[in-house]
PDB file of N, CA and C in Angstrom:
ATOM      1  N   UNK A   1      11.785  -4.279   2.495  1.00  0.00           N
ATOM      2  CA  UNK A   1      11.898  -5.578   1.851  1.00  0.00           C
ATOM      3  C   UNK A   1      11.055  -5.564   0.578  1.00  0.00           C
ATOM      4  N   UNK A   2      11.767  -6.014  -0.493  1.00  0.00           N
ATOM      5  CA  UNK A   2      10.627  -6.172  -1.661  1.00  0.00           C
ATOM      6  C   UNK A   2       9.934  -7.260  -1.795  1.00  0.00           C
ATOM      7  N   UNK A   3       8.747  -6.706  -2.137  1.00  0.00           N
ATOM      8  CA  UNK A   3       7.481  -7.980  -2.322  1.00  0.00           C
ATOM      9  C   UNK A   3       6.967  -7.850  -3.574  1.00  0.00           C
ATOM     10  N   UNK A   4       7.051  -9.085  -4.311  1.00  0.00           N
ATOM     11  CA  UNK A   4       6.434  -9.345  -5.635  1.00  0.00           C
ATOM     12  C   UNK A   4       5.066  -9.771  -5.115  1.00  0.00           C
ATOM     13  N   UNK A   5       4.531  -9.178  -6.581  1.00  0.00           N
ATOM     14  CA  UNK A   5       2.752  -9.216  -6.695  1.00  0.00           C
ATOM     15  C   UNK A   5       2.414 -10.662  -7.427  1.00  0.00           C
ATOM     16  N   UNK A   6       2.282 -11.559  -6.670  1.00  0.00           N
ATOM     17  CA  UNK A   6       2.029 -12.622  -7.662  1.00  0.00           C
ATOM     18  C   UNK A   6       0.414 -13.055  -7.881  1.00  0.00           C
ATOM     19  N   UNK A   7      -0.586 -12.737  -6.682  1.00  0.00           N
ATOM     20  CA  UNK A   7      -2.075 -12.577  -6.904  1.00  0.00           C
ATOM     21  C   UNK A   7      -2.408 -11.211  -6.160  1.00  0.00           C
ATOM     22  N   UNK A   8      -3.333 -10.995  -6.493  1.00  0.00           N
ATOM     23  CA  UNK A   8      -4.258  -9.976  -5.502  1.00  0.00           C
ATOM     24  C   UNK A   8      -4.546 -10.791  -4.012  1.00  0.00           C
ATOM     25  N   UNK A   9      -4.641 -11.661  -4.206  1.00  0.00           N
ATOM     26  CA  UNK A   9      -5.104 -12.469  -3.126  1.00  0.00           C
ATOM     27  C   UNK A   9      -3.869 -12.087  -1.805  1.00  0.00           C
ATOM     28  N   UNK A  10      -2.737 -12.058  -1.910  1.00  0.00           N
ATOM     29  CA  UNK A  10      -2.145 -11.806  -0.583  1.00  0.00           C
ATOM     30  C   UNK A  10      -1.463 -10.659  -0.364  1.00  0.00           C
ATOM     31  N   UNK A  11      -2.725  -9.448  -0.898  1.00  0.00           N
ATOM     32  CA  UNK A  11      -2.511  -8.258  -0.522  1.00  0.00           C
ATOM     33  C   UNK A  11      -3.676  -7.829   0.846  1.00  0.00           C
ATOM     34  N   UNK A  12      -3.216  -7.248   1.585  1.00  0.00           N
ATOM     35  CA  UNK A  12      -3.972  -7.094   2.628  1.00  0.00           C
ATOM     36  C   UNK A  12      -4.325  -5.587   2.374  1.00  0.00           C
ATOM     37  N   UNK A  13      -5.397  -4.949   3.187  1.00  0.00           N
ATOM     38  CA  UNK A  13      -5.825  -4.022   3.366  1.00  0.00           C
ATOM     39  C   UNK A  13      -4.905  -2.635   3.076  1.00  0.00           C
ATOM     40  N   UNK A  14      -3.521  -2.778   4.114  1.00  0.00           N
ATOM     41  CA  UNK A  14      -2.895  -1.586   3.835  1.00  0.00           C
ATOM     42  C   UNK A  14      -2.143  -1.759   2.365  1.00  0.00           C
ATOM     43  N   UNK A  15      -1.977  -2.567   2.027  1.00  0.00           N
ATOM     44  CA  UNK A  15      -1.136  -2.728   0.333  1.00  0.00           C
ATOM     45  C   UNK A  15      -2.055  -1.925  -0.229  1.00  0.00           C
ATOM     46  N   UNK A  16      -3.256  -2.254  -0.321  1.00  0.00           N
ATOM     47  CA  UNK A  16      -3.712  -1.712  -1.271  1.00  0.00           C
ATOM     48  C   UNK A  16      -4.324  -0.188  -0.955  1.00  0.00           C
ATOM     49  N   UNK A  17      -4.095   0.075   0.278  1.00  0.00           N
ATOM     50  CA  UNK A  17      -4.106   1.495   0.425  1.00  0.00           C
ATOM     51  C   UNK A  17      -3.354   2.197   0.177  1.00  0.00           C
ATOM     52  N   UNK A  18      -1.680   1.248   0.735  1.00  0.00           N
ATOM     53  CA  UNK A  18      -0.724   2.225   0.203  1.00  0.00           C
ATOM     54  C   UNK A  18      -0.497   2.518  -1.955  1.00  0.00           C
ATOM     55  N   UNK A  19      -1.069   1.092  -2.618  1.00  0.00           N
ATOM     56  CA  UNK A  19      -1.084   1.327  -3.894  1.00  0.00           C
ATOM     57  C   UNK A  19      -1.893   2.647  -4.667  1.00  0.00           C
ATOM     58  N   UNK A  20      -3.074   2.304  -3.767  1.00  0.00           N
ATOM     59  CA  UNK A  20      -4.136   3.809  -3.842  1.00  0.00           C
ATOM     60  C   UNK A  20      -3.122   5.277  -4.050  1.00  0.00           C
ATOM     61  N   UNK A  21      -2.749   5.320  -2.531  1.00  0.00           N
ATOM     62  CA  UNK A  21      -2.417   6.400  -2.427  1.00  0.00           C
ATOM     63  C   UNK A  21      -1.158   6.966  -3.126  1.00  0.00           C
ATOM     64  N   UNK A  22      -0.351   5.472  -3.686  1.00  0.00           N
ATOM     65  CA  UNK A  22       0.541   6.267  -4.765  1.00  0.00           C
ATOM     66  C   UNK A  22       0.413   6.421  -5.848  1.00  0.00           C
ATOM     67  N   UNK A  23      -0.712   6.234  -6.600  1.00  0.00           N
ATOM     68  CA  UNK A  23      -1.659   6.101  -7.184  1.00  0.00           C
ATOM     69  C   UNK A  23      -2.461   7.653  -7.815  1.00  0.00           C
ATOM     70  N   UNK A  24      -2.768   8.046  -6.582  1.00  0.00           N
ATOM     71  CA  UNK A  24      -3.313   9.047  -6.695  1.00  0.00           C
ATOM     72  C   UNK A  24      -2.004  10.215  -6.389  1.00  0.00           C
ATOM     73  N   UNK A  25      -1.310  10.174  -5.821  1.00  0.00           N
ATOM     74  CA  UNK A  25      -0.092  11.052  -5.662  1.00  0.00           C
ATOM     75  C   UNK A  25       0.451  11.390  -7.231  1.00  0.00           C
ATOM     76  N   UNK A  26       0.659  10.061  -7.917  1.00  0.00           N
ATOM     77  CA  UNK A  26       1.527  10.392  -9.108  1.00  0.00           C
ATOM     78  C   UNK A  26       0.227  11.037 -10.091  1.00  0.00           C
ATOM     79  N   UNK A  27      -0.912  10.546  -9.851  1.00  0.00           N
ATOM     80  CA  UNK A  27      -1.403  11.644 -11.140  1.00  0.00           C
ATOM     81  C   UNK A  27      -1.732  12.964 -10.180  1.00  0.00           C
ATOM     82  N   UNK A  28      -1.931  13.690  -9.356  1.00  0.00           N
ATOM     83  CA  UNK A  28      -1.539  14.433  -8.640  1.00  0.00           C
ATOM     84  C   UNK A  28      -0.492  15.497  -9.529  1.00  0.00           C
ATOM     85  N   UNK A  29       0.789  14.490  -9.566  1.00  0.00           N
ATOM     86  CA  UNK A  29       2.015  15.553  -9.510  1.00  0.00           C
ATOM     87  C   UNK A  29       1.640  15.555 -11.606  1.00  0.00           C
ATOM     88  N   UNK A  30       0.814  14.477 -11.752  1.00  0.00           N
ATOM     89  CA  UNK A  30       1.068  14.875 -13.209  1.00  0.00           C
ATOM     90  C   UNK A  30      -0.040  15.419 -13.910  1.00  0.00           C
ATOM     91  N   UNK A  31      -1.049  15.688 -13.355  1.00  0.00           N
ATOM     92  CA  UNK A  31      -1.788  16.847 -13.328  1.00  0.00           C
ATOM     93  C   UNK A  31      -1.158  18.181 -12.766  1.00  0.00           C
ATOM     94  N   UNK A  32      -0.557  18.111 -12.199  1.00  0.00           N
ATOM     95  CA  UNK A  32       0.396  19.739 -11.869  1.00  0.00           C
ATOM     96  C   UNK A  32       1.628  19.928 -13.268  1.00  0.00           C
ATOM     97  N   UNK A  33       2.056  18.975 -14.091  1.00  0.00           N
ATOM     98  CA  UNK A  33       2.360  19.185 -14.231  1.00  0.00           C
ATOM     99  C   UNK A  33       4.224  19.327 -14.070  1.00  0.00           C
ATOM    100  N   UNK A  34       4.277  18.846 -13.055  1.00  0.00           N
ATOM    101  CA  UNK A  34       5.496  18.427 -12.298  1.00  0.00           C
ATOM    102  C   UNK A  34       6.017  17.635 -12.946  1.00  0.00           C
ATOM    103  N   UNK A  35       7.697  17.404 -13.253  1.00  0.00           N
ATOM    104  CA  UNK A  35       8.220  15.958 -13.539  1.00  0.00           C
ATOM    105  C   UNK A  35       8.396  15.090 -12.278  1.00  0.00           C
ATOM    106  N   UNK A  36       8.610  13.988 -12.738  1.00  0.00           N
ATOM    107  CA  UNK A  36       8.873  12.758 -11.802  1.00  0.00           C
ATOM    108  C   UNK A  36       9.724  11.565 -12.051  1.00  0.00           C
ATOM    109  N   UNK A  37      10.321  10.798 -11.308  1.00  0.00           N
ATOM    110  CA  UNK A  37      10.910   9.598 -12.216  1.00  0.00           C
ATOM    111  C   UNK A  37      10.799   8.296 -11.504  1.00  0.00           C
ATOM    112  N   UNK A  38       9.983   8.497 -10.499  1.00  0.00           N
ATOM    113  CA  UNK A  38       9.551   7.117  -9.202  1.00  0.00           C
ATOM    114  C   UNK A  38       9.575   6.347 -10.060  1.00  0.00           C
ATOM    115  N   UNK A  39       8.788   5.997 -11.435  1.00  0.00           N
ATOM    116  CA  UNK A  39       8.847   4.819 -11.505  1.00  0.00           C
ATOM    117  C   UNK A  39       9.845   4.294 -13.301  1.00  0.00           C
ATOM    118  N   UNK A  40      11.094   5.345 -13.491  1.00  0.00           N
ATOM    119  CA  UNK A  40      11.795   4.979 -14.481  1.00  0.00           C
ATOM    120  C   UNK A  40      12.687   4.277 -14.056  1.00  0.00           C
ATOM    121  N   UNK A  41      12.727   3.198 -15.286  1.00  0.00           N
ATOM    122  CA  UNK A  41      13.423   2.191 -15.156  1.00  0.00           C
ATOM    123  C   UNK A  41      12.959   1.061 -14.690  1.00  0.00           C
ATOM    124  N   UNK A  42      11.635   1.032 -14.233  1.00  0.00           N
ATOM    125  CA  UNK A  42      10.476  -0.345 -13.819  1.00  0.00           C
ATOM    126  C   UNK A  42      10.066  -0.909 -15.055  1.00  0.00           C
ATOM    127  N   UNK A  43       9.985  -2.327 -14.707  1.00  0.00           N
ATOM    128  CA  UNK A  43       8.948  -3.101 -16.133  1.00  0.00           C
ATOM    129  C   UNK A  43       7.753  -3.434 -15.650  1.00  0.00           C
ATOM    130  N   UNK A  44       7.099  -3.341 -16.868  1.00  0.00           N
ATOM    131  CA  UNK A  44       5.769  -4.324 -16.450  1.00  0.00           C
ATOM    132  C   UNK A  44       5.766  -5.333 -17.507  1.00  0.00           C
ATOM    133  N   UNK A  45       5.459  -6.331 -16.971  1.00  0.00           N
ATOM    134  CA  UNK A  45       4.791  -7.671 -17.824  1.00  0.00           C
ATOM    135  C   UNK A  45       3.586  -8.140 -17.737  1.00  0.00           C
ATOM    136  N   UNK A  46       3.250  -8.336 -19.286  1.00  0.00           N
ATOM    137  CA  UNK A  46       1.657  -8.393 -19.563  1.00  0.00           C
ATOM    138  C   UNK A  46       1.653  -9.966 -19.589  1.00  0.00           C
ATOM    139  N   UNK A  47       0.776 -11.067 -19.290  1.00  0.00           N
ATOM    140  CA  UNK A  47       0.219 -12.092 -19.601  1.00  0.00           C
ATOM    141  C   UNK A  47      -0.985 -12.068 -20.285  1.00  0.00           C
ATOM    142  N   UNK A  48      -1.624 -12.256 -21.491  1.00  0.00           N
ATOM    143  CA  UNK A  48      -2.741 -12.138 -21.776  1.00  0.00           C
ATOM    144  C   UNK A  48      -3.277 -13.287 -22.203  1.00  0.00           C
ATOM    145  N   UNK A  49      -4.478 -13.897 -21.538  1.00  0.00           N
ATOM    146  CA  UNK A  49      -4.853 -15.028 -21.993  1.00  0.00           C
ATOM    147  C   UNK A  49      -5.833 -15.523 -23.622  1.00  0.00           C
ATOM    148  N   UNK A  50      -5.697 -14.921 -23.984  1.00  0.00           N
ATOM    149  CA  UNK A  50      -6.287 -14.300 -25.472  1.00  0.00           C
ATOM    150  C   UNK A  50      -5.538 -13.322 -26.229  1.00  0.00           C
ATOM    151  N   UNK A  51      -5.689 -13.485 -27.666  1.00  0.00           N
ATOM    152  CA  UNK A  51      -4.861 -12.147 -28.101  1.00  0.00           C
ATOM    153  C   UNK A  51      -6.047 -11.269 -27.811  1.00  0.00           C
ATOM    154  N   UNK A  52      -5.368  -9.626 -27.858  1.00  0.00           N
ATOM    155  CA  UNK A  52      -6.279  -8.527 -27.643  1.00  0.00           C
ATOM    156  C   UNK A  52      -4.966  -7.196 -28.140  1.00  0.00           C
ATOM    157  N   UNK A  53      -5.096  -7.093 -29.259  1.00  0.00           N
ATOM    158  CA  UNK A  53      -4.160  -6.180 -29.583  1.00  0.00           C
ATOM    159  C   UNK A  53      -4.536  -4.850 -29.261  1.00  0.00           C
ATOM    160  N   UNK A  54      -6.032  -4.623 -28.812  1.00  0.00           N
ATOM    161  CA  UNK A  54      -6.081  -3.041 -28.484  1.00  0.00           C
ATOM    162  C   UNK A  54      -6.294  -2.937 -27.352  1.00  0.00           C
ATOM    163  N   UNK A  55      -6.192  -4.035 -26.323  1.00  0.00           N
ATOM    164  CA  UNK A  55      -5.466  -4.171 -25.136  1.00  0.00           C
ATOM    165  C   UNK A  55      -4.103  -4.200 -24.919  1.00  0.00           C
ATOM    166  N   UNK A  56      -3.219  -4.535 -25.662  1.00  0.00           N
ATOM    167  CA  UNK A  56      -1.859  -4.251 -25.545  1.00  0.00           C
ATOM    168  C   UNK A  56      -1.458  -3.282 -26.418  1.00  0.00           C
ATOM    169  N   UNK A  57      -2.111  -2.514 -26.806  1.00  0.00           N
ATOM    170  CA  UNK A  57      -1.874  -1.076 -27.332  1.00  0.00           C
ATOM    171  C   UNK A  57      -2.000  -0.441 -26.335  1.00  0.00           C
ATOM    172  N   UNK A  58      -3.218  -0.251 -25.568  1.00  0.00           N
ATOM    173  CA  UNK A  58      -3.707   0.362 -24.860  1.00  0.00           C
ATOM    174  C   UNK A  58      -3.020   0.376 -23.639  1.00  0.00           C
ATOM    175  N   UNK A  59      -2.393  -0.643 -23.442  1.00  0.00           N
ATOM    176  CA  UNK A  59      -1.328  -0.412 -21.836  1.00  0.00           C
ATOM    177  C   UNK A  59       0.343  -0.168 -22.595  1.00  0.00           C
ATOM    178  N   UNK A  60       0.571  -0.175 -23.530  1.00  0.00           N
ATOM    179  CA  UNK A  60       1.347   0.621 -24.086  1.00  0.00           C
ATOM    180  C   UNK A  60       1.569   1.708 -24.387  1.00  0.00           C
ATOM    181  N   UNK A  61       0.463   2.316 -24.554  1.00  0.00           N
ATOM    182  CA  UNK A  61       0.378   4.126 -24.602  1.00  0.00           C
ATOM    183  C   UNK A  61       0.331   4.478 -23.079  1.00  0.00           C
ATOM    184  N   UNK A  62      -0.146   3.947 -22.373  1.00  0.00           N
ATOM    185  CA  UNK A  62      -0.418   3.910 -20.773  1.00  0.00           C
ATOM    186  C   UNK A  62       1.121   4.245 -19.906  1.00  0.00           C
ATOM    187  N   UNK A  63       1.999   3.080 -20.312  1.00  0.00           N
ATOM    188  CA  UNK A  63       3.286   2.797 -19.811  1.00  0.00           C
ATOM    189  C   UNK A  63       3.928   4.198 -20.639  1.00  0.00           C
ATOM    190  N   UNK A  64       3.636   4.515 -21.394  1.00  0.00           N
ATOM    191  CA  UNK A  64       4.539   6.030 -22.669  1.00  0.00           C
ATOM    192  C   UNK A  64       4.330   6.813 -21.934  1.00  0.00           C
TER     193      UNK A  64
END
């Protein structure tokens, strides 16, 4: 079933273990070097409560 993230607040213990651990899996495979594509074709959306342009640079090179 899919579950949207709408706070941190009603993530329980294993969410955020399982986020960990895929987490650490994908830089894993991208430190090896490996391709991957788990997460092409996902968006992310930024809310920022202030401008901060080298904050939204910065999760832009991130997402590249």
């Amino acid at each position: 079933m899919k579950k949207d993230l709408i706070s941190e607040y009603n993530l329980d213990q294993g969410d955020f273990e399982a986020i960990f651990e895929r987490a650490h899996r994908l830089k894993r495979v991208l430190h090896e070097g490996r391709p991957h594509r788990s997460l092409e074709g996902k968006t992310l959306g930024m809310i920022f409560d202030k401008s901060s342009t080298r904050t939204r640079i910065s999760f832009e090179v991130g997402m590249f």
